[in-house]
Every structure is written in C-alpha cells, then in structure tokens.
N, C-alpha and C. Protein backbone atom coordinates (compact mmCIF):
# COMPACT_ATOMS: atom_id res chain seq x y z
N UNK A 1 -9.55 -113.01 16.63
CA UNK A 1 -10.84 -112.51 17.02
C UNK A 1 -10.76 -111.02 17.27
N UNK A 2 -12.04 -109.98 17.43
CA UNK A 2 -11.62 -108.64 17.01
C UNK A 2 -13.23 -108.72 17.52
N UNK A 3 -13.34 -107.72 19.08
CA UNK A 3 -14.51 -107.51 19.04
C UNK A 3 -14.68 -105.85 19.61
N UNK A 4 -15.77 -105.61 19.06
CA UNK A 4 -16.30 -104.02 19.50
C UNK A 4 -16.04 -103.69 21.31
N UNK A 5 -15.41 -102.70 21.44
CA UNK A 5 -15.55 -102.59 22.74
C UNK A 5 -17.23 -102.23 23.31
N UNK A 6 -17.79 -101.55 22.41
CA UNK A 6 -19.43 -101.55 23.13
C UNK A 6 -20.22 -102.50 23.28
N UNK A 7 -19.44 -103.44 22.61
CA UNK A 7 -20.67 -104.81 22.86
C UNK A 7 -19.88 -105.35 24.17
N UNK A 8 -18.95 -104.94 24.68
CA UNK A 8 -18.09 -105.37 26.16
C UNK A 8 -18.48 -104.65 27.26
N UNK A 9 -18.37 -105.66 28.76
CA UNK A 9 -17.93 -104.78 29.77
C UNK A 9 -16.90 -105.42 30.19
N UNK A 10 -16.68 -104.77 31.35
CA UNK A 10 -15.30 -104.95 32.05
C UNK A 10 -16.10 -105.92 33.27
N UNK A 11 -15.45 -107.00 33.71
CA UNK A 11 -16.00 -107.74 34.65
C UNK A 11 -14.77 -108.08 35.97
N UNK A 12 -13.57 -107.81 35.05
CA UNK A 12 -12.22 -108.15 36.39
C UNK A 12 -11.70 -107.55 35.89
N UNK A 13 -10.22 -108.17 36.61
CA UNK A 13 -8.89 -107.94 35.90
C UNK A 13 -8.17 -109.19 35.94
N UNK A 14 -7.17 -109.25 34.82
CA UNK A 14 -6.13 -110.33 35.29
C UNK A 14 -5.17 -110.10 35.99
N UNK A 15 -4.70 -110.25 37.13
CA UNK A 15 -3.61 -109.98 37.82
C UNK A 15 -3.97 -109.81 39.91
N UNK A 16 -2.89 -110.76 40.24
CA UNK A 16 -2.81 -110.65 41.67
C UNK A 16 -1.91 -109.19 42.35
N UNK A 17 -2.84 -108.77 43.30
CA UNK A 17 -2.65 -107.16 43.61
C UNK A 17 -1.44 -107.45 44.66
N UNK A 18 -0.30 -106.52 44.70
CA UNK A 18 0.43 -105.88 46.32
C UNK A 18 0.20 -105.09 46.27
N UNK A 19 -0.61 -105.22 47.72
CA UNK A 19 -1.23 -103.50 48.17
C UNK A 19 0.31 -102.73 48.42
N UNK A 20 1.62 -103.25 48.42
CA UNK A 20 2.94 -101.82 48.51
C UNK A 20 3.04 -101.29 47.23
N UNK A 21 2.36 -101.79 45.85
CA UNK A 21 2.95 -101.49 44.89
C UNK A 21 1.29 -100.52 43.95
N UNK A 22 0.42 -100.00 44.98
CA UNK A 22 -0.78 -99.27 43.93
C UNK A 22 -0.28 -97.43 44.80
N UNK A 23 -1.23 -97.63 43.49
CA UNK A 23 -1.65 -97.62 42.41
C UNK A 23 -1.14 -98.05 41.46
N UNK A 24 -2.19 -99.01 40.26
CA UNK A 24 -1.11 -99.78 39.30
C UNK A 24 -2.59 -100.06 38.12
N UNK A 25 -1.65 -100.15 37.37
CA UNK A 25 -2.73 -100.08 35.98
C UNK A 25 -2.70 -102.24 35.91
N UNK A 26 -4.32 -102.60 35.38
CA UNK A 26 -4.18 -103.70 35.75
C UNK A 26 -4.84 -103.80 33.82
N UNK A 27 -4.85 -105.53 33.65
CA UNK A 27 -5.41 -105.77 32.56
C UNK A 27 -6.60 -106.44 32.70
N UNK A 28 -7.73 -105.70 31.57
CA UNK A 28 -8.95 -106.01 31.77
C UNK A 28 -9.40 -107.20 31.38
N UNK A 29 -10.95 -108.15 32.15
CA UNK A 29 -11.69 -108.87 31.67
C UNK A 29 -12.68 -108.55 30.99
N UNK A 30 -12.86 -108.94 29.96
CA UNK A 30 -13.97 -108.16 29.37
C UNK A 30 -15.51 -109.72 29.09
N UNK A 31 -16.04 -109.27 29.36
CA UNK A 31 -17.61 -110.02 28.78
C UNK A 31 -18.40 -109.69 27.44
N UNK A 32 -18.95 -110.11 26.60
CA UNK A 32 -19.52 -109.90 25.71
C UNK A 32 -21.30 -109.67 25.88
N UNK A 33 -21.44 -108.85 25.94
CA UNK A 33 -22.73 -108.29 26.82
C UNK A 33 -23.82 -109.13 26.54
N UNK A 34 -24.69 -109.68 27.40
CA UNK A 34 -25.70 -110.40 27.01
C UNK A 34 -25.23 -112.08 26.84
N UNK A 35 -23.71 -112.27 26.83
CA UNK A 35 -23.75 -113.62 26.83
C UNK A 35 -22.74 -114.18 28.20
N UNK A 36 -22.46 -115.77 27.58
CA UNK A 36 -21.36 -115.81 28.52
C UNK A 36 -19.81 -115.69 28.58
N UNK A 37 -19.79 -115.23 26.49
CA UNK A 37 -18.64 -115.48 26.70
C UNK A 37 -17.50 -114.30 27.17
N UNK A 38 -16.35 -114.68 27.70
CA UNK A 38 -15.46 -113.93 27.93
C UNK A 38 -14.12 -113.79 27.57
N UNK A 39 -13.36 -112.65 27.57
CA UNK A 39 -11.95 -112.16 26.59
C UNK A 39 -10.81 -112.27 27.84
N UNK A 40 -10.43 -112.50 27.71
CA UNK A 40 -8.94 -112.54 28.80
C UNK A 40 -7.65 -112.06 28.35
N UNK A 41 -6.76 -111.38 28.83
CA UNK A 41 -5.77 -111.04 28.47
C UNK A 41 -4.48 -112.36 28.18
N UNK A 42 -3.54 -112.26 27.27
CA UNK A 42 -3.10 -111.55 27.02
C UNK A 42 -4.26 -110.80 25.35
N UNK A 43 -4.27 -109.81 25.38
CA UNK A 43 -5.21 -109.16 24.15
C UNK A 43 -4.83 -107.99 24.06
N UNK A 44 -5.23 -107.01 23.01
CA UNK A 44 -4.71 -106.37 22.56
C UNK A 44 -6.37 -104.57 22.06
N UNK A 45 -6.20 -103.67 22.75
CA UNK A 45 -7.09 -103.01 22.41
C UNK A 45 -6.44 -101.69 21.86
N UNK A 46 -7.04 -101.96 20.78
CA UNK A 46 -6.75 -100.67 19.35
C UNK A 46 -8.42 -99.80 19.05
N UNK A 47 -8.24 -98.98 19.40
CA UNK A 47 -8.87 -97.73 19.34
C UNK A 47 -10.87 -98.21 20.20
N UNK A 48 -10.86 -98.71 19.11
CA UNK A 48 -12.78 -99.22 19.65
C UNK A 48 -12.63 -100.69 19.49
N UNK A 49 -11.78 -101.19 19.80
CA UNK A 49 -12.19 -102.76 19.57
C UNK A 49 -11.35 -103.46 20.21
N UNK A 50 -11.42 -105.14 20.83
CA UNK A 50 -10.31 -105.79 21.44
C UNK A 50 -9.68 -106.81 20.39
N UNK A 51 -8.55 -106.77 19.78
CA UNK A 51 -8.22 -107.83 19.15
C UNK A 51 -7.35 -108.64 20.32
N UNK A 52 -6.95 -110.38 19.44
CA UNK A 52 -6.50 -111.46 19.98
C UNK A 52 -6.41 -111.74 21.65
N UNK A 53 -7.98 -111.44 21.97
CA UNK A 53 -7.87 -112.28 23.45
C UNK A 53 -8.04 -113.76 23.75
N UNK A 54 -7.72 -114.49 24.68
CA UNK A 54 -7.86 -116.36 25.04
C UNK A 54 -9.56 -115.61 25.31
N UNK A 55 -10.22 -116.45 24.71
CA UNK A 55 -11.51 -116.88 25.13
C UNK A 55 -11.69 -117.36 25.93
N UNK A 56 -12.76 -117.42 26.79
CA UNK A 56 -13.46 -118.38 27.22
C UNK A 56 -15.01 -117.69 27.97
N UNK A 57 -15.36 -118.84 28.97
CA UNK A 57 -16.68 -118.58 29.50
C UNK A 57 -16.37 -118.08 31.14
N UNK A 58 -17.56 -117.61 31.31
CA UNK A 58 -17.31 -116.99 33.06
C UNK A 58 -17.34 -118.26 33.81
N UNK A 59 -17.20 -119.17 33.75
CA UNK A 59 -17.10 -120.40 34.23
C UNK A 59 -15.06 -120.18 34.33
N UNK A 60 -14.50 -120.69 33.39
CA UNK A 60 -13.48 -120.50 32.91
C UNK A 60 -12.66 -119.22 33.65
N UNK A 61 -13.33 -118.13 33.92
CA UNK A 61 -12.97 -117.04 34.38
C UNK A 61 -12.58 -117.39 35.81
N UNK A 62 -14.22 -117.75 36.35
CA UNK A 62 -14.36 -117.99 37.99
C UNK A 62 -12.93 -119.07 37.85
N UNK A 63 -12.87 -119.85 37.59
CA UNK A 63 -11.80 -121.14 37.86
C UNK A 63 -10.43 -120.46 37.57
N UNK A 64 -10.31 -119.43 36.83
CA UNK A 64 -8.91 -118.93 36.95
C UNK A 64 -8.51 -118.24 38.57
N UNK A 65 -9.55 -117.67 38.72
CA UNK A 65 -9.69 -117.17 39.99
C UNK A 65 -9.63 -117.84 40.92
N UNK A 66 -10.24 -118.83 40.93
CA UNK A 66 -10.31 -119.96 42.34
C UNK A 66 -8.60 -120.71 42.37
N UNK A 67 -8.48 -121.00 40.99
CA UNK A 67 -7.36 -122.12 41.31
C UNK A 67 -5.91 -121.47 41.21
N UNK A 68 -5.94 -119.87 40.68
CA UNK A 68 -4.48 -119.17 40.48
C UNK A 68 -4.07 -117.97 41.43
N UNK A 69 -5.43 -117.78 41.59
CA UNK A 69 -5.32 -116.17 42.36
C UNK A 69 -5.16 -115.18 41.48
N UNK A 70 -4.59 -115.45 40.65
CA UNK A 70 -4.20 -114.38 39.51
C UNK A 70 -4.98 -113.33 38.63
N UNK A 71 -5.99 -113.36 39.37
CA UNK A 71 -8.09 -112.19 38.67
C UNK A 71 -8.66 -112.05 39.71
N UNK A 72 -9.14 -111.09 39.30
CA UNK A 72 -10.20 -110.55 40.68
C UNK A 72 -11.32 -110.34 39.34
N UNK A 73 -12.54 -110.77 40.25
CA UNK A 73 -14.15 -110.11 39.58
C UNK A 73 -14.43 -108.95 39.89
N UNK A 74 -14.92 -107.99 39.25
CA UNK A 74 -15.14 -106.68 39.63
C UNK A 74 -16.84 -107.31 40.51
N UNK A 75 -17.67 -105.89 41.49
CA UNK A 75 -18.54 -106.21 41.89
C UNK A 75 -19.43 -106.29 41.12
N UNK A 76 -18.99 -104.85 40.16
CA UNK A 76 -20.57 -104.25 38.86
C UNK A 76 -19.91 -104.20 38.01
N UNK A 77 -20.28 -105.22 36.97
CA UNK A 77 -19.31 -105.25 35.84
C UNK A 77 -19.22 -103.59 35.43
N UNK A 78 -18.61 -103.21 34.29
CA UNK A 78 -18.20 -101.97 33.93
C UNK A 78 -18.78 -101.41 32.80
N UNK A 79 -19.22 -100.87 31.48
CA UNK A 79 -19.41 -100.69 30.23
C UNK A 79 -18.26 -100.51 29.57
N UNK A 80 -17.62 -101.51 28.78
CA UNK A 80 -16.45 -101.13 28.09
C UNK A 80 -15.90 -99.62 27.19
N UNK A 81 -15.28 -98.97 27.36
CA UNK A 81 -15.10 -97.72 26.33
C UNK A 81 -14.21 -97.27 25.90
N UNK A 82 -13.83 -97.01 24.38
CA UNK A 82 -13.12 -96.42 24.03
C UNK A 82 -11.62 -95.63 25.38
N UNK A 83 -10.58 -95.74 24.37
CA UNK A 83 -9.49 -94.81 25.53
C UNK A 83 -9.45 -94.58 27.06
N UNK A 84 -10.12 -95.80 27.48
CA UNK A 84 -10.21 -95.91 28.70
C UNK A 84 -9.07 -97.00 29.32
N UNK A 85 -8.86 -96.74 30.59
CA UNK A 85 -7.93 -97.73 31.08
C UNK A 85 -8.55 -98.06 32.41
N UNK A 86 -8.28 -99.37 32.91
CA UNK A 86 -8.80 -100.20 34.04
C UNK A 86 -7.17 -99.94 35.17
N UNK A 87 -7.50 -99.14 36.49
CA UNK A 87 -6.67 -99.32 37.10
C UNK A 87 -7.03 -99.48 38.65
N UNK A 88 -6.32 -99.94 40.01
CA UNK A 88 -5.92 -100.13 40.86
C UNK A 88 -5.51 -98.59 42.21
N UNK A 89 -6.98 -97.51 42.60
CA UNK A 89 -6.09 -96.83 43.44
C UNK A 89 -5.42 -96.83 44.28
N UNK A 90 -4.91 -95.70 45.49
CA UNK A 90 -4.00 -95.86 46.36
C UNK A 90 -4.51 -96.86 47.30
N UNK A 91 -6.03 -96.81 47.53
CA UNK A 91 -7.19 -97.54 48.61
C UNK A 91 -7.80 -98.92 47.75
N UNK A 92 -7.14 -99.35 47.09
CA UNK A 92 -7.15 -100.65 46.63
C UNK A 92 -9.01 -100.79 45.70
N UNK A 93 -9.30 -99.33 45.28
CA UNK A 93 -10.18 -99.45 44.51
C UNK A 93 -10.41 -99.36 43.10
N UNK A 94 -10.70 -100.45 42.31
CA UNK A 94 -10.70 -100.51 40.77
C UNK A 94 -11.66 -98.87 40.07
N UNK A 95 -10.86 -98.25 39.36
CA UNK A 95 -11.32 -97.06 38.33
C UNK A 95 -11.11 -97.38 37.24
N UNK A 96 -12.46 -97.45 36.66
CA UNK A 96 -12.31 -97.36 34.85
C UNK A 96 -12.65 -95.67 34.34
N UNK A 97 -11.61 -94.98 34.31
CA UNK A 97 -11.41 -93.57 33.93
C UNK A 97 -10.81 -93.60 32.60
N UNK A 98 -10.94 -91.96 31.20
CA UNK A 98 -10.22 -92.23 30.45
C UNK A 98 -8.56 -91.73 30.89
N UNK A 99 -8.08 -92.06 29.60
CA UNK A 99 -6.52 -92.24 29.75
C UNK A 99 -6.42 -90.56 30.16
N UNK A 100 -7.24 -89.66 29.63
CA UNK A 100 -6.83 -88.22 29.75
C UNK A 100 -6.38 -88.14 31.61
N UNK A 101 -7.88 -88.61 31.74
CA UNK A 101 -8.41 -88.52 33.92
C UNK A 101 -6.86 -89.33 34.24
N UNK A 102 -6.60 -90.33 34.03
CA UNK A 102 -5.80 -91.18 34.65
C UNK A 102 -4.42 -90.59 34.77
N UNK A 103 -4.11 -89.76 33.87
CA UNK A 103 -2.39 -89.41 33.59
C UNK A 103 -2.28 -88.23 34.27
N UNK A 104 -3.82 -87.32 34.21
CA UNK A 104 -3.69 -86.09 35.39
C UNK A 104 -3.72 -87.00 37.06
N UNK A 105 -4.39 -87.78 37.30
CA UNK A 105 -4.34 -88.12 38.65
C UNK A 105 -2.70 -88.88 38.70
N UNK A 106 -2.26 -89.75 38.09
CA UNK A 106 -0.63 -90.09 38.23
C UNK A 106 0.17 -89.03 38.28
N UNK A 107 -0.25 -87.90 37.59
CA UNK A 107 0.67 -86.73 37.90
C UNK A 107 0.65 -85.80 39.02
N UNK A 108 -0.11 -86.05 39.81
CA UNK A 108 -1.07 -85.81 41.29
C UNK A 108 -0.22 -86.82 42.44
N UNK A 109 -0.54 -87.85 42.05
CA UNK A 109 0.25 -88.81 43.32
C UNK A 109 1.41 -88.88 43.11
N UNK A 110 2.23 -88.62 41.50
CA UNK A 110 3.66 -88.41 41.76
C UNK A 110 4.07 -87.25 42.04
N UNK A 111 3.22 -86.29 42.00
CA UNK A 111 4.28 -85.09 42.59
C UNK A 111 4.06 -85.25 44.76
N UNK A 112 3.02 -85.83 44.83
CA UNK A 112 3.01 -86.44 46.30
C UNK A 112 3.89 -87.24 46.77
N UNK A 113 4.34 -87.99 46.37
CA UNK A 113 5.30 -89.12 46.26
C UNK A 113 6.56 -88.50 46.13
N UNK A 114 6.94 -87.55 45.27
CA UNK A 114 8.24 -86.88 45.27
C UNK A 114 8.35 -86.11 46.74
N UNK A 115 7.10 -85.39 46.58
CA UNK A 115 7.52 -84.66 48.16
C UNK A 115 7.94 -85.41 49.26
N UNK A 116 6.96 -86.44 49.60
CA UNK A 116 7.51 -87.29 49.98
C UNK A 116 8.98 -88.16 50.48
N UNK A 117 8.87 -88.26 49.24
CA UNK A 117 10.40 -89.00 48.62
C UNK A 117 11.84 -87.32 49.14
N UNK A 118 11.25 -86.02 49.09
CA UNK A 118 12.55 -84.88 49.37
C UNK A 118 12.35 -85.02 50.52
N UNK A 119 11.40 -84.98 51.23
CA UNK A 119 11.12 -84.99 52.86
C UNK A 119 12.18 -86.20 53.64
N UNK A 120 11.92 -87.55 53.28
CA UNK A 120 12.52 -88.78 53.56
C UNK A 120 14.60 -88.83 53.11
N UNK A 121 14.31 -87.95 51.95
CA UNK A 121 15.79 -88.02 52.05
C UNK A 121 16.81 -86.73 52.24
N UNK A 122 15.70 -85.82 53.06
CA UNK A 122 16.56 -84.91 53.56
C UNK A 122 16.69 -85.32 55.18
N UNK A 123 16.10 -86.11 55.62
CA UNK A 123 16.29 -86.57 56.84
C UNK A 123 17.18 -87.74 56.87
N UNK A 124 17.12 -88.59 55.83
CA UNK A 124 18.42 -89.76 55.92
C UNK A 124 17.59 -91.00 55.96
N UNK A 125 16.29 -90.75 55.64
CA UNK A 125 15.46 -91.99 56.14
C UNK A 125 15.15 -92.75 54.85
N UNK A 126 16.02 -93.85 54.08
CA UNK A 126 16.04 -93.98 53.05
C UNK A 126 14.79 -95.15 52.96
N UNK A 127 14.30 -95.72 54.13
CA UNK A 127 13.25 -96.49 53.47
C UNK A 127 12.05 -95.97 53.38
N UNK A 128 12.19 -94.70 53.94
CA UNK A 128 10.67 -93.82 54.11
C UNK A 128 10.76 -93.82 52.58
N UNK A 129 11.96 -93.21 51.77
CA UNK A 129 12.28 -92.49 50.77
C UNK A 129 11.52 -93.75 49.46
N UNK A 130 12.50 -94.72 50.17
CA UNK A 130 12.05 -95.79 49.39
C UNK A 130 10.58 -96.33 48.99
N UNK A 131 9.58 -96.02 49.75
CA UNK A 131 8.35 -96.26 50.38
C UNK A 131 7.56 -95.57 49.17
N UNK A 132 7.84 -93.89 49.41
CA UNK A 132 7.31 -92.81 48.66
C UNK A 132 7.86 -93.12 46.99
N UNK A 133 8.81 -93.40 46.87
CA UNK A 133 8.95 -93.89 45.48
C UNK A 133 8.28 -94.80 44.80
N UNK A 134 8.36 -95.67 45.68
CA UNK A 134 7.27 -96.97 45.38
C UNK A 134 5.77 -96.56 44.76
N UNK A 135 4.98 -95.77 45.12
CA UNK A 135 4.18 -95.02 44.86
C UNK A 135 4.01 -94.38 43.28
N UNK A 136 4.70 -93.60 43.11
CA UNK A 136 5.40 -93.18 41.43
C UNK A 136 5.84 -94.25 40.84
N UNK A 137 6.86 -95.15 41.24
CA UNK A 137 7.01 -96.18 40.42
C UNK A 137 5.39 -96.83 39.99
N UNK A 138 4.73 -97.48 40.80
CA UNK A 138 3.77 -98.57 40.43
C UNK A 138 3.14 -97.71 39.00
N UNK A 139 3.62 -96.64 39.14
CA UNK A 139 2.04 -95.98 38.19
C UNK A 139 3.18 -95.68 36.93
N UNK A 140 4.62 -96.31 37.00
CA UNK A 140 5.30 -96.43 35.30
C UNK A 140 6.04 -95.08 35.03
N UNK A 141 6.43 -94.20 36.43
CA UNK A 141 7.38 -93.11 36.48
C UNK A 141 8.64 -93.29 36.09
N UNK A 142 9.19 -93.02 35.04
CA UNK A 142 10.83 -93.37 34.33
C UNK A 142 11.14 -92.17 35.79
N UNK A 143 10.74 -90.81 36.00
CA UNK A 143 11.75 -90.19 37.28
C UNK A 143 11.70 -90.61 38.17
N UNK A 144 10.87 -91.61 38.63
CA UNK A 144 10.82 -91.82 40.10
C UNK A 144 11.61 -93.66 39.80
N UNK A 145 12.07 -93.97 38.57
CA UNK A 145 13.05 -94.85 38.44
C UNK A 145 14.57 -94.57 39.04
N UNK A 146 14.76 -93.57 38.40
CA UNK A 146 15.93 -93.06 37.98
C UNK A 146 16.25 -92.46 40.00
N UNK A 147 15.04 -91.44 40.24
CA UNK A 147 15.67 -91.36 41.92
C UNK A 147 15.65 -92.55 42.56
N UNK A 148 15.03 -93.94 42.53
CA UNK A 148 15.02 -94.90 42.91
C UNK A 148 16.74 -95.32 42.68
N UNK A 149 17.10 -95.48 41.64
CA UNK A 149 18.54 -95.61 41.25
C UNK A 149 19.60 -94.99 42.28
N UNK A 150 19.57 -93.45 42.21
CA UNK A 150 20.02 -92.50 43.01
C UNK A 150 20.11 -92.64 44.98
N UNK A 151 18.82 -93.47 44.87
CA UNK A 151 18.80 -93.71 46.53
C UNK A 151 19.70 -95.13 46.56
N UNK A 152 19.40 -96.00 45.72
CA UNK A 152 20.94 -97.26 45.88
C UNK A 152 21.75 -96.94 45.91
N UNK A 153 22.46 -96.02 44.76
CA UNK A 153 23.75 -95.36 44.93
C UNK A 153 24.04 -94.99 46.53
N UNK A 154 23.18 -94.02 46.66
CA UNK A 154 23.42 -93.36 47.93
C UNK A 154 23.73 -94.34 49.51
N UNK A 155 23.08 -95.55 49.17
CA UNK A 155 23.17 -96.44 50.29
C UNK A 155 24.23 -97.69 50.04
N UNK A 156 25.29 -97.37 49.02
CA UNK A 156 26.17 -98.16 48.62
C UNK A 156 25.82 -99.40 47.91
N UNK A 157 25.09 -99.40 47.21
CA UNK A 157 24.77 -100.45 46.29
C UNK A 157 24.32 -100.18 44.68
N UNK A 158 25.66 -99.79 43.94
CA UNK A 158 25.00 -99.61 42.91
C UNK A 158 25.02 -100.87 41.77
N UNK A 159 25.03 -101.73 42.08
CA UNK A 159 24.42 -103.31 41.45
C UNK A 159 23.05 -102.98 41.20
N UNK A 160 22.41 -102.29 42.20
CA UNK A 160 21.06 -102.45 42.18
C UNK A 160 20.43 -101.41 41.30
N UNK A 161 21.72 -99.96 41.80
CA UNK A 161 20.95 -98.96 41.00
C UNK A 161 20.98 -99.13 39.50
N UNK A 162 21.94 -99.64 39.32
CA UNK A 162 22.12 -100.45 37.41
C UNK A 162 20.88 -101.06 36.72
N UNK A 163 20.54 -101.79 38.02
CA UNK A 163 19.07 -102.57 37.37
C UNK A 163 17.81 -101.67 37.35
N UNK A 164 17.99 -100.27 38.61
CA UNK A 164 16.80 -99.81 38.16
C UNK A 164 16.54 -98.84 36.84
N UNK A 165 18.22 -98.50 36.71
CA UNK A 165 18.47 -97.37 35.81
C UNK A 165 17.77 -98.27 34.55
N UNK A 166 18.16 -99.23 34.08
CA UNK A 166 18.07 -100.01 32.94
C UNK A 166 16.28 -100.19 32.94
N UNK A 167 16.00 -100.56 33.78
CA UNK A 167 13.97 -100.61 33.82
C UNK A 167 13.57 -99.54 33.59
N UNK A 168 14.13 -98.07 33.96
CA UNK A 168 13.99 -96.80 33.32
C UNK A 168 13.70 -96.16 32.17
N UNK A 169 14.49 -97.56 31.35
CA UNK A 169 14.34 -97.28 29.97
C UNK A 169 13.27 -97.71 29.21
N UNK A 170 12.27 -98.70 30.17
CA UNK A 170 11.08 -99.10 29.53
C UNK A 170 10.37 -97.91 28.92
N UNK A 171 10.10 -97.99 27.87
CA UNK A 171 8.84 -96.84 27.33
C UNK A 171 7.36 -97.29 28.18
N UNK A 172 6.71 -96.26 28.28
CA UNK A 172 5.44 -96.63 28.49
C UNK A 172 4.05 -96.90 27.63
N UNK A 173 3.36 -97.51 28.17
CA UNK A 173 2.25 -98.10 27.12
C UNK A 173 1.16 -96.39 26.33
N UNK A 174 1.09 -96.66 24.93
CA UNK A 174 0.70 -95.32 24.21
C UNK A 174 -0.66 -95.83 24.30
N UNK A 175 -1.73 -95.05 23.45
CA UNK A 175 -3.22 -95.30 22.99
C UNK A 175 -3.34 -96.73 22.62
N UNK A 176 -2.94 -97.34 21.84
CA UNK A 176 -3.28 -98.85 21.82
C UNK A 176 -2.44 -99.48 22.59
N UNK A 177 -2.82 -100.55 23.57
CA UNK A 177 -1.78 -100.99 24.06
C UNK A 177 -2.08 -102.56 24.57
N UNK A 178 -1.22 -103.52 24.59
CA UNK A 178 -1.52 -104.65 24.90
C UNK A 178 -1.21 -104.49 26.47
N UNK A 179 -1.97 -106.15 26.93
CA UNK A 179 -2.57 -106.29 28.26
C UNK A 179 -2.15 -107.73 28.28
C-alpha cells in the first residue's frame, strides 16, 4: 500500500514514552483524511508518500492503546507533510516540525547537555554526568555515545563502555526513513 502524505494526518504515535529518555523522535499514526481508516507503523515514508503500513481502523488504533500502552492519540490530529518528523520534547510535548527545525533544535539541547555533562564531570558527579547525557543520547547523538562510553570507563566498568561504544556505530535515520 503507498499513500499520499496529504491525504494524511498524524493522529498518534506508536510507542510508550520514558519521560528520562526525551526528547525522542517517535513513529507516526497516520489517518486517511475524511475516513476511518488508519496506517500504523511498522511503515515506511519516502519523500511525499507512506509506503507498507499494518492497516487498520481508529477502532483498532484506540484498542492498541487500551490493551498495550504502546500509542498515544495526539489531541488535534496533525496535517501530514512532506520531510517532516513527529517527535517527543524535553516537556513531554509532541512537535511535528520539518527535519531542517528539528536537527537545529537537537543541536541546541546537545550542546546543553554537553555543558552539562563538563560541569558534572568536572566535579566527579558521574550520575549528574550521566543524566545530562541521557538527554543527547535520546535525540541519536553518536558523541554523546561515545562520552557515555568514556564515563563507564572512568567509573571502572568498561563491559559497559564496549556496549555503548558499539551502539555508537548505529547510523542515523536519513530523508526517507522507516518507523
């Protein structure tokens, strides 16, 4: 299936939130405007259009919600658009901004988060440190992986920093990207 993003809005997301881990990019529900039916992730959006989402109806939707936890309904559904991404701010509020807005504001809370993060570990306070990283991480920071790594080391555990170094290497999601 392969539908226009203008004939969509955004009505949720799929995914259960931790408020320690936002800002965080979530995956969208989309509606087919004017009816009932609805697109669910896992799907796939390439340039103006959603290919291969699970169908179903807002019935179907609500019941994922009730019985998994795993979606939230937005209040006002959204207008679907082009190069846009659905995310999660620091104050636990859903923004549908484009990808341009979104990567300047992640580059905003991670350089906050770093300060942060020098402040916390020039004092020795590694879970403050830890805290402020958390922050950069949720939003898909390979540097704020890699000092994440650096602070295990530092606290004698590098088992752990191995695993974060290695998640480091995830690439991040480009212009088309599945959900």
């Amino acid at each position: 299936m392969r539908e226009l993003l203008s004939n969509l809005e955004v009505i949720g997301y799929a995914d259960r939130l931790n408020p320690e881990l936002v800002p965080t990019f979530v995956p969208p529900v989309f509606r087919v405007v004017g009816t009932d039916q609805v697109l669910m992730p896992p799907l796939r959006i390439v340039d103006d259009h959603v290919e291969s989402p699970i169908t179903g109806t807002m019935k179907d939707f609500e019941r994922f919600i009730a019985v998994t936890g795993n979606a939230t309904a937005l209040d006002t559904p959204i207008p679907a658009k082009p190069k846009h991404v659905l995310w999660i701010d620091e104050h636990l509020q859903p923004r549908y901004k484009t990808q341009k807005v979104v990567r300047e504001r992640v580059k905003q809370l991670e350089q906050e988060a770093f300060r942060q993060f020098e402040a916390a570990r020039v004092t020795g306070d590694f879970e403050a440190a830890q805290l402020a990283l958390g922050l950069a991480i949720s939003m898909s920071s390979r540097s704020a992986l890699l000092l994440k790594a650096k602070v295990f080391e530092l606290q004698g555990e590098p088992d752990m920093a191995q695993v974060v170094r290695e998640a480091a290497g995830a690439e991040p999601a480009g212009e088309d990207h599945e959900c």
